[in-house]
Protein backbone atom coordinates (compact mmCIF):
# COMPACT_ATOMS: atom_id res chain seq x y z
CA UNK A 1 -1.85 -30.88 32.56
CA UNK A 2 -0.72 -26.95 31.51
CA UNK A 3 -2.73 -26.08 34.88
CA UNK A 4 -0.87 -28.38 36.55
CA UNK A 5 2.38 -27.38 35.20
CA UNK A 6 1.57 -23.64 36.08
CA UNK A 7 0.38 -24.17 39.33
CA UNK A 8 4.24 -26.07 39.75
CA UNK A 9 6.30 -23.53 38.39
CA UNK A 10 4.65 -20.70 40.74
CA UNK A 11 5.02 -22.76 43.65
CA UNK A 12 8.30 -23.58 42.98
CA UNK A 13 9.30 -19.72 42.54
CA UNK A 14 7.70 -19.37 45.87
CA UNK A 15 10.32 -21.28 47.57
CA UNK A 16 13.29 -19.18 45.50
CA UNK A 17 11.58 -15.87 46.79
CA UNK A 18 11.66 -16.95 50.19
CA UNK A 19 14.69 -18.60 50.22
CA UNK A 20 16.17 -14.94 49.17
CA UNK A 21 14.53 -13.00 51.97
CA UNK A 22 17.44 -13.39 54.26
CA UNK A 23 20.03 -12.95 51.99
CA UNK A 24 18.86 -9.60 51.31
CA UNK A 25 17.94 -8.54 55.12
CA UNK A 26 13.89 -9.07 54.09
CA UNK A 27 11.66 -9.37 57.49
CA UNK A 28 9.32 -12.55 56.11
CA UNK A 29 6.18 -11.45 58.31
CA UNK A 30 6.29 -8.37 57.17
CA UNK A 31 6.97 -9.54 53.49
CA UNK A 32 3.67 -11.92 53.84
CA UNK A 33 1.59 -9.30 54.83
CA UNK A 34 2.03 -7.26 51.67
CA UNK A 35 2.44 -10.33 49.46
CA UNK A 36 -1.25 -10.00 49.83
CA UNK A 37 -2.09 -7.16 49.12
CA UNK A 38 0.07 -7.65 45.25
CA UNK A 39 -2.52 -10.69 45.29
CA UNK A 40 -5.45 -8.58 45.06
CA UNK A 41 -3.76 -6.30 42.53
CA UNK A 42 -2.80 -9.79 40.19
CA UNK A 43 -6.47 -11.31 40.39
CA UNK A 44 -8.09 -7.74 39.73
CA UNK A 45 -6.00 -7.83 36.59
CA UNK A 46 -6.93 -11.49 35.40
CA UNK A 47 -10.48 -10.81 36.30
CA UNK A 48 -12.29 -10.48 33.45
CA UNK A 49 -15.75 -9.41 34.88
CA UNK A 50 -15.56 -7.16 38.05
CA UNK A 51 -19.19 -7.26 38.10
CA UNK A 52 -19.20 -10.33 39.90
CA UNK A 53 -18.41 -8.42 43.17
CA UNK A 54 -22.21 -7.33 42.90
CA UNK A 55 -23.41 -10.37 43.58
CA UNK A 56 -21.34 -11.12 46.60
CA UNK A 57 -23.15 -11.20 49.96
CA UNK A 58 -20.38 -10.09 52.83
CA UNK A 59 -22.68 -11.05 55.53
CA UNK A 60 -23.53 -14.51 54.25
CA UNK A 61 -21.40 -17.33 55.48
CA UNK A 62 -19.84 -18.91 52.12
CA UNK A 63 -18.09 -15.01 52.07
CA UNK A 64 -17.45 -15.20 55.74
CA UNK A 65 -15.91 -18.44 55.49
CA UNK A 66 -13.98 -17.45 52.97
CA UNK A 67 -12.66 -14.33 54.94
CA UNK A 68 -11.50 -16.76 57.39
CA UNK A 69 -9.85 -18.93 54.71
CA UNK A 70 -7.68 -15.26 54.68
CA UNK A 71 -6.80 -15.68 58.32
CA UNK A 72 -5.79 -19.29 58.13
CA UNK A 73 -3.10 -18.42 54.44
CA UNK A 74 -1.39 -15.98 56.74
CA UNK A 75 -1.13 -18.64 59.94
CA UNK A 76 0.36 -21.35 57.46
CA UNK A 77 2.74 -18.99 56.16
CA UNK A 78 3.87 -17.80 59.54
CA UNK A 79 4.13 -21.48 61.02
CA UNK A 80 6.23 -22.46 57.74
CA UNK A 81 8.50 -19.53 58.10
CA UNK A 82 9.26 -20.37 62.04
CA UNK A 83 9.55 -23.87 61.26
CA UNK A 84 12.10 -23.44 58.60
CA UNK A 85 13.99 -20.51 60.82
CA UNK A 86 13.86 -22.77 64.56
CA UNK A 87 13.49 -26.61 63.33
CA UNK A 88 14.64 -26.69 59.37
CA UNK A 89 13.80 -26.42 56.51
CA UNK A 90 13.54 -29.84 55.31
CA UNK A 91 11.04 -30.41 58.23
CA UNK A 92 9.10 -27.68 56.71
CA UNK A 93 9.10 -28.70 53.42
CA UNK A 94 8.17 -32.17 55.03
CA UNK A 95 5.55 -31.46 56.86
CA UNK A 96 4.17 -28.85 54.00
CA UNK A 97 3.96 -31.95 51.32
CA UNK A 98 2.71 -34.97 53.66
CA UNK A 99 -0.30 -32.50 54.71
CA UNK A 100 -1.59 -34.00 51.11
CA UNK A 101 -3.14 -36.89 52.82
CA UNK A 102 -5.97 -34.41 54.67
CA UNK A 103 -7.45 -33.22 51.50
CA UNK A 104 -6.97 -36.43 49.71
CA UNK A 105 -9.06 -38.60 52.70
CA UNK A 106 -11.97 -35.48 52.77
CA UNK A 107 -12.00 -35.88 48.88
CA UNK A 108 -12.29 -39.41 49.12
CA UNK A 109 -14.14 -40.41 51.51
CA UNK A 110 -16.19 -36.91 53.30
CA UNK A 111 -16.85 -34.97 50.24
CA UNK A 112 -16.85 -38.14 47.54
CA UNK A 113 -16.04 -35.96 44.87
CA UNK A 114 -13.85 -38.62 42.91
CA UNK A 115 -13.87 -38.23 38.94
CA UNK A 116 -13.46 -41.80 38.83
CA UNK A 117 -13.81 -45.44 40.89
CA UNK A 118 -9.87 -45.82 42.73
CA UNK A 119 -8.66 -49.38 42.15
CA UNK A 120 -5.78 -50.76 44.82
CA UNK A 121 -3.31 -49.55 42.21
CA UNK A 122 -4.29 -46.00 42.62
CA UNK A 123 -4.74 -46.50 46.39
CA UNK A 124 -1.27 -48.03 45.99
CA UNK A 125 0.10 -45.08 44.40
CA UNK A 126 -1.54 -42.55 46.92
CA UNK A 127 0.95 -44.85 49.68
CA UNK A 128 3.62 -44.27 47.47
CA UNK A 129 3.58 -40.62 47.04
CA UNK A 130 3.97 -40.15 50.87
CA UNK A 131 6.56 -42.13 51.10
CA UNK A 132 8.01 -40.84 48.02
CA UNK A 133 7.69 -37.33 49.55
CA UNK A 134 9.11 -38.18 53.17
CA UNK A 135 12.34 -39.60 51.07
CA UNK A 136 12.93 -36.65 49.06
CA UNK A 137 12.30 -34.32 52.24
CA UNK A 138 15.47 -36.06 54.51
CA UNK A 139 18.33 -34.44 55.01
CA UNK A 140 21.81 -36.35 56.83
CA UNK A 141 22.23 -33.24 59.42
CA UNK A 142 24.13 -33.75 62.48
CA UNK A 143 21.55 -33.41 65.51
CA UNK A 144 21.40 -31.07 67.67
CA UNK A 145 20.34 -30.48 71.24
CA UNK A 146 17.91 -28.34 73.22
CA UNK A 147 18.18 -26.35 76.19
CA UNK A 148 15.13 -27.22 77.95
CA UNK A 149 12.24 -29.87 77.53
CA UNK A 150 9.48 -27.13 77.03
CA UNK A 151 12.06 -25.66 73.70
CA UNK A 152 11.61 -29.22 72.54
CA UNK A 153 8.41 -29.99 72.64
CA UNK A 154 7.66 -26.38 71.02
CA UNK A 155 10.11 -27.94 67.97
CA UNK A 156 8.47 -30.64 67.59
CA UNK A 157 4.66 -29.12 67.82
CA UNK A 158 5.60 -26.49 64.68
CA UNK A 159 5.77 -29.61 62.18
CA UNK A 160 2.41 -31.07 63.54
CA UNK A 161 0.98 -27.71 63.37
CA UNK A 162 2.61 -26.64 59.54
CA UNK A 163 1.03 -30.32 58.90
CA UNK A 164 -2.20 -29.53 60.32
CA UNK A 165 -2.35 -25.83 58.97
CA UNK A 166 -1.11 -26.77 55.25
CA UNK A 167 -4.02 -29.93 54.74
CA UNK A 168 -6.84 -27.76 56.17
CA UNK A 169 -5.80 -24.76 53.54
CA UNK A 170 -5.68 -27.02 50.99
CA UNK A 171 -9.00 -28.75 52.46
CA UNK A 172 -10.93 -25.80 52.51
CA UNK A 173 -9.98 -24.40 49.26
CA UNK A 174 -11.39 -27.53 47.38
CA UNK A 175 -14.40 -27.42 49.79
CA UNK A 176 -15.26 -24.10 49.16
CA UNK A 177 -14.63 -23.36 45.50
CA UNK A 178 -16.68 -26.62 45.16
CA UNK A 179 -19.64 -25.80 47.09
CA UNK A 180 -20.18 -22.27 46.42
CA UNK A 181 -18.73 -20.63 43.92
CA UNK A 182 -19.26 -21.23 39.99
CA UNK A 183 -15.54 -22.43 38.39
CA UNK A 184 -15.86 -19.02 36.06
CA UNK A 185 -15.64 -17.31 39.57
CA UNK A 186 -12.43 -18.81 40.93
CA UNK A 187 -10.72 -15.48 40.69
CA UNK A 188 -13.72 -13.95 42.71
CA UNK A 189 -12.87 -16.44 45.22
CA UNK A 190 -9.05 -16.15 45.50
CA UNK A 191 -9.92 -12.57 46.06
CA UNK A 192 -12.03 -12.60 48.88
CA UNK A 193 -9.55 -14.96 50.73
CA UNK A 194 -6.93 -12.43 49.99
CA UNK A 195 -9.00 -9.87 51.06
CA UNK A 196 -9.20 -11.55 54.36
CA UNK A 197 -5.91 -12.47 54.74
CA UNK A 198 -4.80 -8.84 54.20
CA UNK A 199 -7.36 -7.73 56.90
CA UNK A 200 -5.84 -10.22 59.23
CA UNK A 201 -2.43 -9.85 58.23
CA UNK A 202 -2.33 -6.32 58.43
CA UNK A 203 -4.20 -5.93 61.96
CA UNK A 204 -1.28 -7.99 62.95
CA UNK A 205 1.58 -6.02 61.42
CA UNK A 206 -0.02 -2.38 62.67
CA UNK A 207 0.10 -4.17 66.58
CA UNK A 208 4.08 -5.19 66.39
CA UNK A 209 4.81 -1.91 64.54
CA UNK A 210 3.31 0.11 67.18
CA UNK A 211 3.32 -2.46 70.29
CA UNK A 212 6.72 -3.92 69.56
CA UNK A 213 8.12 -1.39 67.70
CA UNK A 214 9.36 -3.36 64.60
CA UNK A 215 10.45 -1.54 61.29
CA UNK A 216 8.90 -1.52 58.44
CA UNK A 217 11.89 -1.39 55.94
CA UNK A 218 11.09 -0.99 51.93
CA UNK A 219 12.67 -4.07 51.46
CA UNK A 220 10.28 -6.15 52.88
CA UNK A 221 7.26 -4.36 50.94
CA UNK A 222 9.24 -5.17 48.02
CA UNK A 223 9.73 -8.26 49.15
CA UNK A 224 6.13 -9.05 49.78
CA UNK A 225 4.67 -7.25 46.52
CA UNK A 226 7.20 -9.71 44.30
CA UNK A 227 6.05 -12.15 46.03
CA UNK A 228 2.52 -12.04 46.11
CA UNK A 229 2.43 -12.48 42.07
CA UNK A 230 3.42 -16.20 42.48
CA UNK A 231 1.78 -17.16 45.46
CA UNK A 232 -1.72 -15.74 43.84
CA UNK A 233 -0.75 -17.52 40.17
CA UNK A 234 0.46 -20.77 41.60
CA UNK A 235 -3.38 -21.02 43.65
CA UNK A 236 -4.95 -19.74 40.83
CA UNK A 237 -3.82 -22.65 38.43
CA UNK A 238 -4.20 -25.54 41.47
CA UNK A 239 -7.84 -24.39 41.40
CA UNK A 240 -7.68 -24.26 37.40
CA UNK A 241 -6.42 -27.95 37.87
CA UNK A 242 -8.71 -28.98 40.48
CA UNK A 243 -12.20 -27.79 38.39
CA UNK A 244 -10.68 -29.61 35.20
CA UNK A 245 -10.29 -32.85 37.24
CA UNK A 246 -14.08 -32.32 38.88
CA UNK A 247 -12.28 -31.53 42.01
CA UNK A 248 -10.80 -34.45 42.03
CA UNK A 249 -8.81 -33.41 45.67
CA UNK A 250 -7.64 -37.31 45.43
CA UNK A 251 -6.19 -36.93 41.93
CA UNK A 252 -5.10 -33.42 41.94
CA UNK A 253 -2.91 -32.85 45.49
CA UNK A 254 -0.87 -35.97 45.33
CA UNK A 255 0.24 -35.21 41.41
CA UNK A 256 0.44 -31.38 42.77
CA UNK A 257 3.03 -32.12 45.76
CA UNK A 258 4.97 -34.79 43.56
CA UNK A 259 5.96 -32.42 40.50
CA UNK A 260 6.23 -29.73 43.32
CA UNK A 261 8.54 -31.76 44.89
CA UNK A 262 10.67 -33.04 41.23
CA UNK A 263 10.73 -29.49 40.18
CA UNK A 264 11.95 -28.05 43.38
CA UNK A 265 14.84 -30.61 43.53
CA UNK A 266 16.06 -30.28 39.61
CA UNK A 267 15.80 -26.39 40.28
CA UNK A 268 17.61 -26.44 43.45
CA UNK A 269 20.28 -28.50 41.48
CA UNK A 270 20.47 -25.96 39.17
CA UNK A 271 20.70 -22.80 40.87
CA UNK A 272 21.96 -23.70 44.28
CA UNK A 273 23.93 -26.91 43.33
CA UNK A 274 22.56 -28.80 45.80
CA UNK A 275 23.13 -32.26 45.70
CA UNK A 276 20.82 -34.98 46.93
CA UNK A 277 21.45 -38.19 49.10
CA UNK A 278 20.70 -41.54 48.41
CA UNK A 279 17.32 -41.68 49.93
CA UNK A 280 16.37 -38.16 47.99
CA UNK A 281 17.28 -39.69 44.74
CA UNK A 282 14.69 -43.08 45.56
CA UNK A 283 12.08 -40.95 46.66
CA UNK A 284 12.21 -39.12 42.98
CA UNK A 285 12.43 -42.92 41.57
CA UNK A 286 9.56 -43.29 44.00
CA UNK A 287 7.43 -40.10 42.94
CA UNK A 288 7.42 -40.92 39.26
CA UNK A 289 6.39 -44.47 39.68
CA UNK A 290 3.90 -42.54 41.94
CA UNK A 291 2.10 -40.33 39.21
CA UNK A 292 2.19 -43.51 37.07
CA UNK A 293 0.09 -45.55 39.61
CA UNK A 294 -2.48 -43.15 40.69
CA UNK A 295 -3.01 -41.41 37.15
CA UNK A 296 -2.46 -44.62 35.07
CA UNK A 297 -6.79 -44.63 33.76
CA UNK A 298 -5.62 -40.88 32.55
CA UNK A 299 -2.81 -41.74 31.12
CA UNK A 300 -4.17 -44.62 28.82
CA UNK A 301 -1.97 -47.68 30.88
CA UNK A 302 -3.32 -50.94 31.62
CA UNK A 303 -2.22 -52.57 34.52
């Protein structure tokens, strides 16, 4: 569970950082962009033998894949960021934590990579967790209206596609540490996707710097750089969670989005004082009974 725990906390101090970025006039592209770049710099630190970079084959297709994993962090991050800036942020955070259910069905039923036989309680409990995530993601906010239809239907196509974006990651990640890369290589791996995402990322930023003519201010590569510790340390202990629980992508995502979810809601308590509705305060009734239901084998309860 200390992977687990880890692999919460980071995330969690993801959402602070971000959060901040306005507040102190950060430009969140730009920010992403070098976030990745402080990733490299984290995992070259944890790794313990660089001489695992011999043996990787850039030509071959588990590297190129993972390249493109690169490419695919840095399109997630931008559809979160204009979801939470032109929808909300609640429908971010939403549609983030319900993309659980795409890794969860590959792990089930595509890739069968189970550490255990599911009973209906734990199928139960899967059920659960959505709905105990969807309730802790609503928000009373008075609506609002659009301009024009085609504003509208762009609205309501950056959920789908945060929700689409987020499961695939997450899909990908399990798919690929599991199939080609040994689990005393998961920094190796994390650094190859980084690697990709800064060649992507950064093509990007050089065309609206010189195209668009966008400023780079320091505060956004400071931005970035603090961020990119946490974003690399909170994947690096999901995939320290995942190889303890045989990439268990059933076991591990749901238990990963619910304490994701209790943490971020007793921290934003804390430092923000926010306060949480009725239906916020069943879906954290809802989450624990969750974990309880699809980890109850692990946890030594018989029901």
């Amino acid at each position: 569970m200390l992977y687990f725990l880890l692999a919460v906390i980071f995330t969690v101090a993801l959402y602070i950082i971000m959060r901040a970025y306005p507040r102190f006039g950060v430009h969140s592209f730009h920010a992403i962009v070098f976030n990745y770049y402080a990733c490299v710099a984290t995992g070259l630190i944890l790794m313990d033998d660089w001489s695992q970079f011999r043996e990787v084959r850039w030509s071959t297709s588990p590297t190129l894949l993972t390249l493109s994993l690169g490419l695919l962090f840095v399109t997630v991050f931008v559809l979160i960021g204009l979801t939470a800036q032109k929808v909300s942020v609640t429908a971010a955070s939403l549609a983030g934590n319900m993309s659980l259910v795409i890794p969860v069905v590959f792990g089930l039923f595509i890739f069968r990579n189970a550490n255990k036989d599911y009973t209906l309680w734990n199928y139960f409990g899967l059920i659960t967790a959505l709905v105990a995530l969807a309730l802790g993601a609503i928000q009373k906010k008075e609506a609002t209206t659009t301009s024009t239809a085609n504003s509208a239907s762009f609205l309501l196509l950056l959920p789908i596609l945060v929700f689409l974006g987020s499961g695939t990651n997450n899909t990908l990640i399990n798919y690929l540490s599991m199939s080609y890369y040994r689990p005393e290589q998961t920094t190796l791996f994390m650094i190859i996707a980084c690697i990709g995402a800064i060649i992507a990322g950064t093509t990007i930023l050089v065309f609206r710097l010189v195209q668009q003519g966008e400023r780079l201010l320091p505060r956004s590569i400071a931005g970035g750089l603090l961020l990119g510790v946490p974003n690399f340390l909170s994947l690096y202990f999901l995939l320290k969670a995942l190889a303890a629980f045989g990439n268990s992508a059933a076991f591990v995502f749901p238990i990963y989005n619910i304490l994701t979810m209790l943490v971020s809601s007793a921290t934003a308590w804390l430092i923000f004082r926010e306060r949480l509705n009725e239906l916020n305060r069943l879906g954290l009734v809802l989450a624990v009974i969750a974990i309880i239901l699809i980890s109850y084998q692990e946890l030594g309860i018989n029901l």
